[in-house]
Protein backbone atom coordinates (compact mmCIF):
# COMPACT_ATOMS: atom_id res chain seq x y z
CA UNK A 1 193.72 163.04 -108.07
CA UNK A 2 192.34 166.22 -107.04
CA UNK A 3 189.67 166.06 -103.85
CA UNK A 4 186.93 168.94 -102.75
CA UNK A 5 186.50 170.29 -99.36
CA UNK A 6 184.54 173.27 -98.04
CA UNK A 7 187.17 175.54 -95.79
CA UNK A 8 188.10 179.21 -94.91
CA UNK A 9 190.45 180.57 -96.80
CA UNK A 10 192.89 180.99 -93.84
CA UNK A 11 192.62 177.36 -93.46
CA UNK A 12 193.40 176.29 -97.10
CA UNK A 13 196.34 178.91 -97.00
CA UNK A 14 198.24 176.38 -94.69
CA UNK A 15 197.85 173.81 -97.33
CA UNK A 16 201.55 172.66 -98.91
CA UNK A 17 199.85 170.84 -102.32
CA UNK A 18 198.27 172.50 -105.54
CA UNK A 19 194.95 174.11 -104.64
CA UNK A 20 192.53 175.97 -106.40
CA UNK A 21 189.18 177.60 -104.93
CA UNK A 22 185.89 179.11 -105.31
CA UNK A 23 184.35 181.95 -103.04
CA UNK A 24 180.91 180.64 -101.71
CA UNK A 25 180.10 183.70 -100.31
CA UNK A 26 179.20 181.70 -96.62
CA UNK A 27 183.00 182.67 -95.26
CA UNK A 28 183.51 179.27 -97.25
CA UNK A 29 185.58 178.31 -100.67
CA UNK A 30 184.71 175.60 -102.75
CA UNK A 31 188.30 173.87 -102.82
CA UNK A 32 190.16 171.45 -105.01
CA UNK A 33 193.32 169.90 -103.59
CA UNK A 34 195.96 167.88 -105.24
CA UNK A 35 197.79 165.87 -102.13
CA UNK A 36 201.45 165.20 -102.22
CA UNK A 37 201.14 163.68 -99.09
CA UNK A 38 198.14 161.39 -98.26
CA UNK A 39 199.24 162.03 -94.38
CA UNK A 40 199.45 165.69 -94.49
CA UNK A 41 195.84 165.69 -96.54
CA UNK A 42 194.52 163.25 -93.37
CA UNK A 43 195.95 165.90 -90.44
CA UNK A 44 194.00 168.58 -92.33
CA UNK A 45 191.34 167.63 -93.37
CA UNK A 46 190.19 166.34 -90.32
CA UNK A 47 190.24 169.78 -89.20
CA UNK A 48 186.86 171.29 -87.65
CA UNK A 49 186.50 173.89 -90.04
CA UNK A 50 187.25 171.78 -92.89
CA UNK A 51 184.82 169.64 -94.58
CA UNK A 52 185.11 166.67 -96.97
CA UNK A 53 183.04 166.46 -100.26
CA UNK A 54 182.35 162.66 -101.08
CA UNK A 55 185.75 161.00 -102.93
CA UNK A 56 184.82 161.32 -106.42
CA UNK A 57 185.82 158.00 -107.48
CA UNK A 58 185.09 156.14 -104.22
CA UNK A 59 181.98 158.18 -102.79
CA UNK A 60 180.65 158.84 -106.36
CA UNK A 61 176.76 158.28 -105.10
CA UNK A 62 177.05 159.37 -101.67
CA UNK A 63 174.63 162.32 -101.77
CA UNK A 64 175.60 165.64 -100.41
CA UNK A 65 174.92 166.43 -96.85
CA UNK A 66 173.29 169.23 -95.01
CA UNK A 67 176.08 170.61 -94.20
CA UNK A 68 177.62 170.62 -97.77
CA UNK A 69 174.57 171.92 -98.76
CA UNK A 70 173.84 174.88 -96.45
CA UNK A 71 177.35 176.11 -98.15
CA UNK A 72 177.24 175.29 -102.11
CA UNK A 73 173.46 176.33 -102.54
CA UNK A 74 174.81 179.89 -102.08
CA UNK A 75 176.52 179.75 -105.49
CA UNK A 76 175.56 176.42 -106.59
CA UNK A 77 172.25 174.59 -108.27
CA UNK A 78 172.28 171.07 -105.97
CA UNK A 79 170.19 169.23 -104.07
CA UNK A 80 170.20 166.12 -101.36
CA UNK A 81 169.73 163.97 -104.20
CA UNK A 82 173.06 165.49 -106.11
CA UNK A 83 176.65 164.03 -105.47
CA UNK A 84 179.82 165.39 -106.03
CA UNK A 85 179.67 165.30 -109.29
CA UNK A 86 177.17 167.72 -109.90
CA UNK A 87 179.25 170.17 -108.15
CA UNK A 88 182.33 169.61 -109.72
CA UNK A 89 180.39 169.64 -113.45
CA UNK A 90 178.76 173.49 -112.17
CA UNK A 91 181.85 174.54 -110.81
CA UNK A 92 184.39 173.71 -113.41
CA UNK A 93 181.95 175.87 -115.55
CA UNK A 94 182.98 178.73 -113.54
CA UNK A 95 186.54 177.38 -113.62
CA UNK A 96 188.54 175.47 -115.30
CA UNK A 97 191.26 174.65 -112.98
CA UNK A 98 187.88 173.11 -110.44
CA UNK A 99 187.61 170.00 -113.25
CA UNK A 100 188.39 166.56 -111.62
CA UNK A 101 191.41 166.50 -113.72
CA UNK A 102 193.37 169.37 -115.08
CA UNK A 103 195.71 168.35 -118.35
């Protein structure tokens, strides 16, 4: 399963899985991940300059935060009330490969 983070670019460069991102135009991309190992995706994204989008199976209603905000509202129509969902739905849009599952 693919997750979403908000990082630098230099930080998801280091990343070993499948990755795909988007440009928010805050020194952030909109990233999708798919882990090959669940203890390499803990070590980084517990990074400081990396930050977590809700799970989008287990976090489904957790509504976006301030900080996820001040990032995707540059490129993206959300709100407090939105979850990750609503991202992923805009941002697939703009690409493809940024759907929860590509087949």
């Amino acid at each position: 399963m693919k997750l979403f983070y908000l990082a630098p670019i230099e930080k998801l460069k280091e990343v070993n899985s499948p990755w795909h991102a988007l440009d928010l135009g805050t020194g952030r991309h909109l990233a999708c991940v798919r882990w090959k190992d669940e203890r390499e995706e803990m070590i980084w994204s517990n990074h400081p300059d990396v930050v977590r989008l809700p799970h989008p199976i287990f976090e489904s209603t957790m509504p976006l935060s301030d900080e996820h905000l001040k990032h995707l509202c540059n490129r993206f129509e959300v709100s407090r009330d939105d979850g990750v969902h609503a991202v992923i739905k805009q941002a697939a849009k703009q690409d493809p490969f940024m759907r929860l599952e590509v087949l």
